[in-house]
N, C-alpha and C. Protein backbone atom coordinates (compact mmCIF):
# COMPACT_ATOMS: atom_id res chain seq x y z
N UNK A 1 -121.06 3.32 -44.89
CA UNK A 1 -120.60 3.71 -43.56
C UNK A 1 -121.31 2.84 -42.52
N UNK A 2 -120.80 2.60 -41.82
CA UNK A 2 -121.26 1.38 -40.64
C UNK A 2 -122.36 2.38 -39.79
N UNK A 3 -123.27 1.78 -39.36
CA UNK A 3 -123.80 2.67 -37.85
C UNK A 3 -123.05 2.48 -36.85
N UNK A 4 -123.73 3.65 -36.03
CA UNK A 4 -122.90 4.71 -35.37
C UNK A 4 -122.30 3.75 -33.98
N UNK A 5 -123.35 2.34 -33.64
CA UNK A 5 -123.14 1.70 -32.42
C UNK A 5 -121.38 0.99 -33.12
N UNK A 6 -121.78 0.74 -34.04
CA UNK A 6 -120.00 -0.14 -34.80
C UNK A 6 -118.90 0.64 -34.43
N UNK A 7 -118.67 2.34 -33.84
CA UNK A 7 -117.75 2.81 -34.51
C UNK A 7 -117.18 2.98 -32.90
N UNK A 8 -115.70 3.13 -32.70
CA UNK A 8 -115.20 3.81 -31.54
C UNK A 8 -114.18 4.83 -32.24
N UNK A 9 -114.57 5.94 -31.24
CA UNK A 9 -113.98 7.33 -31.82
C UNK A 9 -113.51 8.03 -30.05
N UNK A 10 -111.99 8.84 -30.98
CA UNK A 10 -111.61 9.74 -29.30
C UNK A 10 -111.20 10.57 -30.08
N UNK A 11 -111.31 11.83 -29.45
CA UNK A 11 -110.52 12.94 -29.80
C UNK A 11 -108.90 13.32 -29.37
N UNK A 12 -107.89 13.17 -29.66
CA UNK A 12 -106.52 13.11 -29.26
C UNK A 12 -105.97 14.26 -29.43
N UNK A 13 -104.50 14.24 -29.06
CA UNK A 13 -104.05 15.63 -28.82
C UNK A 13 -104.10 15.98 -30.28
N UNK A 14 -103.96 14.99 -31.38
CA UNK A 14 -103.84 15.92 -32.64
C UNK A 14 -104.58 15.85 -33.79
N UNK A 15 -106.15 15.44 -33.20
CA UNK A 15 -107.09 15.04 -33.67
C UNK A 15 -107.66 13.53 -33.44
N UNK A 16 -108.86 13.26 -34.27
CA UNK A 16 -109.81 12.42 -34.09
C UNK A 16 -109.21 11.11 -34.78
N UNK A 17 -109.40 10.51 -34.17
CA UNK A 17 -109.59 8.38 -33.98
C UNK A 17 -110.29 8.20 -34.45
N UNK A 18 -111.25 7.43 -35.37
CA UNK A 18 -111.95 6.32 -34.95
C UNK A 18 -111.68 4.82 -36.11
N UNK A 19 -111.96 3.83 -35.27
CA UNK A 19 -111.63 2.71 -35.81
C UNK A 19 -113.85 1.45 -35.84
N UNK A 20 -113.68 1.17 -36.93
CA UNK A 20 -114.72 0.14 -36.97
C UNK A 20 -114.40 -0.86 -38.19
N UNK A 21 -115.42 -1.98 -38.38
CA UNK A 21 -116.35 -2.15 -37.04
C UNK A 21 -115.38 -2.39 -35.62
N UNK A 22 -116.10 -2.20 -34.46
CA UNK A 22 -115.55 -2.82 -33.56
C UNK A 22 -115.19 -4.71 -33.30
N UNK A 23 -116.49 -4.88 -33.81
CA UNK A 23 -116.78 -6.25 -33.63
C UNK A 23 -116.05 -6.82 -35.50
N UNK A 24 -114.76 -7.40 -35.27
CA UNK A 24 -114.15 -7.69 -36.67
C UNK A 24 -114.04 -9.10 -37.37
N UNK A 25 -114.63 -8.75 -38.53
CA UNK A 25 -114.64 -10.28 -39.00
C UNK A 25 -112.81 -10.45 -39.80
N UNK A 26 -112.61 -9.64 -41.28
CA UNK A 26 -111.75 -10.01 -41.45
C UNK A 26 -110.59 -9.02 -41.86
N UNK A 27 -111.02 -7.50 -41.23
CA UNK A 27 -110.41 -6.39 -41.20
C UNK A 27 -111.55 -5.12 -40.50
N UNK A 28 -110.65 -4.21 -40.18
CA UNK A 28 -111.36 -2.98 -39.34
C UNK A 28 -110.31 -1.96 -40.75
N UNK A 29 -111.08 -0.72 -40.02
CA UNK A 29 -110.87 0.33 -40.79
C UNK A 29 -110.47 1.58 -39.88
N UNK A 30 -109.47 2.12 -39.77
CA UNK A 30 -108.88 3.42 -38.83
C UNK A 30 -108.58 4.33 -39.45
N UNK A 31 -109.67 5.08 -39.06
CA UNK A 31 -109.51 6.82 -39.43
C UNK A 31 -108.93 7.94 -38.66
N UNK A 32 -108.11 8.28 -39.25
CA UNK A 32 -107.40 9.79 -38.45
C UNK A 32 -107.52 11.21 -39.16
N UNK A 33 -107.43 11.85 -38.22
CA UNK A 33 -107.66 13.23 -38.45
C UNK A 33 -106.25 13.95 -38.74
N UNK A 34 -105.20 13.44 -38.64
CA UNK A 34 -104.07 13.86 -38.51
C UNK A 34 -103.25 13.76 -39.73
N UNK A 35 -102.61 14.98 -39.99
CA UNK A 35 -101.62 14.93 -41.09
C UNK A 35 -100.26 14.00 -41.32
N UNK A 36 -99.74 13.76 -39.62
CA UNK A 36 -98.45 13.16 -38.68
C UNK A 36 -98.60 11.75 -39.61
N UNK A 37 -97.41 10.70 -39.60
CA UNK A 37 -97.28 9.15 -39.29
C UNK A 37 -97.72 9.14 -38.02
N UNK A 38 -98.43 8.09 -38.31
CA UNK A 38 -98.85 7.48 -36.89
C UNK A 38 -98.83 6.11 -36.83
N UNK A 39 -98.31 5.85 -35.43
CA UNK A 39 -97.87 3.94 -35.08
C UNK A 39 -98.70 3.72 -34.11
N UNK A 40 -99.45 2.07 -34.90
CA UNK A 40 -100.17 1.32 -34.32
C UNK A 40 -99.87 -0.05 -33.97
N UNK A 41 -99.83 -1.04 -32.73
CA UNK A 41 -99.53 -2.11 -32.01
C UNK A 41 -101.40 -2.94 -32.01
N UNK A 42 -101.09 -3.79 -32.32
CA UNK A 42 -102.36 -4.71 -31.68
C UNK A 42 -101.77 -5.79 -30.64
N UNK A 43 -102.38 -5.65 -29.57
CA UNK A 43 -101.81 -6.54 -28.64
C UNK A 43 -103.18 -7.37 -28.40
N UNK A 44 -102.93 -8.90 -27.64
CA UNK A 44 -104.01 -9.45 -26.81
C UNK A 44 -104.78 -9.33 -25.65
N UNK A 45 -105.73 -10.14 -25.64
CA UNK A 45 -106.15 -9.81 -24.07
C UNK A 45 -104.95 -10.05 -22.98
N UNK A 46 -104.13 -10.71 -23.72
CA UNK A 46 -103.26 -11.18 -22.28
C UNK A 46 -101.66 -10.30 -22.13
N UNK A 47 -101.82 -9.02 -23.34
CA UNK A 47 -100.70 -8.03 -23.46
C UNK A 47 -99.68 -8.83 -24.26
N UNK A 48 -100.07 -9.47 -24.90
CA UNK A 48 -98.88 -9.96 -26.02
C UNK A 48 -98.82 -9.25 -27.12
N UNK A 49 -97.68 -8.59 -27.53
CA UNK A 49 -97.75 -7.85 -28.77
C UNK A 49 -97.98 -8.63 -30.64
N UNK A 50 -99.16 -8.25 -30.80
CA UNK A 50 -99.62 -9.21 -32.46
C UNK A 50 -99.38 -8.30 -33.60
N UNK A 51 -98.84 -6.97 -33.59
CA UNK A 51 -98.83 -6.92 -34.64
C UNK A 51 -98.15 -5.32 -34.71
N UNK A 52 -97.35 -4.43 -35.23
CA UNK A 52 -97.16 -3.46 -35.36
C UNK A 52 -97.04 -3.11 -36.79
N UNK A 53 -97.22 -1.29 -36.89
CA UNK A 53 -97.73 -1.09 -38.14
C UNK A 53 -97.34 0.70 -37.95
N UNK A 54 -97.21 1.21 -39.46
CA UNK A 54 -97.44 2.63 -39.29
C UNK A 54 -98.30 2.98 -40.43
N UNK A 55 -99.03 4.03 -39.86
CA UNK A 55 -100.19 4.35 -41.06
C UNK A 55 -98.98 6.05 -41.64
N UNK A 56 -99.10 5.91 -42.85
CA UNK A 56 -98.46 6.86 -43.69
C UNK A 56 -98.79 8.11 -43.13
N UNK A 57 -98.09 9.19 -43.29
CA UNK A 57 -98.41 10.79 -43.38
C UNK A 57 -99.31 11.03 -44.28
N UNK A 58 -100.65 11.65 -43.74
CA UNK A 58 -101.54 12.41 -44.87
C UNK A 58 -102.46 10.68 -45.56
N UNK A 59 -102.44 9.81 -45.06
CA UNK A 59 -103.47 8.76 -44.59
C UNK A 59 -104.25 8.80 -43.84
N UNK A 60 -105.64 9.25 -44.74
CA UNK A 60 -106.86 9.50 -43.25
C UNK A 60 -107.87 7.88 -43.36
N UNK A 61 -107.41 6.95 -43.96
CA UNK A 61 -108.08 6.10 -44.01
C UNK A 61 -107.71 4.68 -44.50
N UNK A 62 -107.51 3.79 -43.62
CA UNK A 62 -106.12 2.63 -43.12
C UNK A 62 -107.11 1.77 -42.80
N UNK A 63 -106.65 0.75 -43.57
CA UNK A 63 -107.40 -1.12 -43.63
C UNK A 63 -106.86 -2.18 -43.28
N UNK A 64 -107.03 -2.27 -41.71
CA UNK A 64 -106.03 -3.44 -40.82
C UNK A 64 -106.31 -4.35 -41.45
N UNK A 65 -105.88 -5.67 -41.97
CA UNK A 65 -106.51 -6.95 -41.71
C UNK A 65 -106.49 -7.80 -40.29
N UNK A 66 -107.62 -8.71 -39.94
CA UNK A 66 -107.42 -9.40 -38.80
C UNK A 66 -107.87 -10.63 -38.98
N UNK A 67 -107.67 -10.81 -40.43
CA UNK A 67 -107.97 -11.92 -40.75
C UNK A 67 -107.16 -13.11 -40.06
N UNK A 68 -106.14 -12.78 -39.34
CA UNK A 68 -105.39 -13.57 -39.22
C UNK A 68 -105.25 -13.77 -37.71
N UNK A 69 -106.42 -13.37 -37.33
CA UNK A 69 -106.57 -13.16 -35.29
C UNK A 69 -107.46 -14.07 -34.88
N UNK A 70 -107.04 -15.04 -34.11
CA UNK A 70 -107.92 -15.82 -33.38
C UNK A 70 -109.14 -15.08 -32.56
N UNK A 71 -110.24 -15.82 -32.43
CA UNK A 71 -111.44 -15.59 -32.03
C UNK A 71 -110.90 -14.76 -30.72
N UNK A 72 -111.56 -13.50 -30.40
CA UNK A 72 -111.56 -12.77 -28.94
C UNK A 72 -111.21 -11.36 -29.21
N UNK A 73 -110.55 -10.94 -28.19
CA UNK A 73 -110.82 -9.50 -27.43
C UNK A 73 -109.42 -8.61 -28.02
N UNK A 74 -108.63 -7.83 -28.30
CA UNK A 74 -107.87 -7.01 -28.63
C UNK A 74 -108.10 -5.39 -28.32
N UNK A 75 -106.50 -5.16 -28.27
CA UNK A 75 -106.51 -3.65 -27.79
C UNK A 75 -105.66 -3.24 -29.30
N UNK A 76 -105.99 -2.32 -29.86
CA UNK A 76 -105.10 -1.50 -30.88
C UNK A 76 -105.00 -0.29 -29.81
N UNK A 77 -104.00 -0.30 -30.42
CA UNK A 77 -103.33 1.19 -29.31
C UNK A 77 -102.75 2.06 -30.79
N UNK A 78 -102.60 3.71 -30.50
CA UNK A 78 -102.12 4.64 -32.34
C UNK A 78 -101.91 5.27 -31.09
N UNK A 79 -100.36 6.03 -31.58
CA UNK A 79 -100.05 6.93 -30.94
C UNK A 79 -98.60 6.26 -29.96
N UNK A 80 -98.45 6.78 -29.33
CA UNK A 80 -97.30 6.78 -28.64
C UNK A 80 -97.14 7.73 -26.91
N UNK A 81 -97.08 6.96 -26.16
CA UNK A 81 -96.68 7.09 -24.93
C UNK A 81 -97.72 8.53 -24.05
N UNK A 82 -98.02 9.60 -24.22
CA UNK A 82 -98.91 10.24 -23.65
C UNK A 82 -100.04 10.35 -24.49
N UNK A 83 -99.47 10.55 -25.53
CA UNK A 83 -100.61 10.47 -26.82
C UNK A 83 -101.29 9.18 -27.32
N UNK A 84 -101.14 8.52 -26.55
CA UNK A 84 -101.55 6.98 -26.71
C UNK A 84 -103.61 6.56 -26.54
N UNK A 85 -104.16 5.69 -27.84
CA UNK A 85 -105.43 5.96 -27.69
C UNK A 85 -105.54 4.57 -28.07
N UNK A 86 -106.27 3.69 -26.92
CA UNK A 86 -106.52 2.73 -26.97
C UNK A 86 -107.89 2.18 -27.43
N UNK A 87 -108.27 1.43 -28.46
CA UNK A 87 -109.64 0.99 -29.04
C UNK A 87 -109.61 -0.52 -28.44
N UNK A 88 -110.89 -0.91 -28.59
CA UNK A 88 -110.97 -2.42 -28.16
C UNK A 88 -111.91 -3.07 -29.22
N UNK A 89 -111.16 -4.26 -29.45
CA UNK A 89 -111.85 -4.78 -31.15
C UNK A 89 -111.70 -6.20 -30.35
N UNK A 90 -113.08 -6.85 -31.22
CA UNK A 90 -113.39 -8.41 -30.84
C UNK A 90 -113.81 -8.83 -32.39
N UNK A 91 -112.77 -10.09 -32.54
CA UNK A 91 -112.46 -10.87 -33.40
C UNK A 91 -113.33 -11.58 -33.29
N UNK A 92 -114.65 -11.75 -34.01
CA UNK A 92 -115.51 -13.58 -33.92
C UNK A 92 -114.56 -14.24 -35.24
């Protein structure tokens, strides 16, 4: 398990987030609390959409790769429109 500074976590309307490390070499790891499908977008710093995805029903534990992300800053966003929970991950 990573320490605790690696991890970003929110509590959402239908449970708990969290995604680490933050800081990603060649994949992060997103945990949910939720029984639901849930859809995830990685966009850039500059709002370009890189990548969409759905993590299965009854998947509490989902292995992005980012192996394939240029060096910098990213938003993963899970969820959808009010329910929407934005993490921020940096690619070295």
């Amino acid at each position: 398990k990573p320490p605790e500074r690696d991890i970003k976590g929110y509590q959402g309307p239908h449970g708990v987030a969290k995604v680490f490390p933050t800081v990603a070499q060649s994949q992060i790891t997103l945990e949910t609390s939720t029984e639901a499908e849930e859809l995830y977008r990685i966009f850039s710093a500059t709002g370009q959409l890189i990548e969409t995805g759905r993590i299965p029903a009854g998947e509490y534990r989902t292995q992005i790769s980012t192996a394939h992300l240029g060096s910098g800053q990213y938003f993963l966003k899970l969820g959808q429109d009010s329910e929407l929970l934005t993490f921020i991950i940096l690619r070295n």
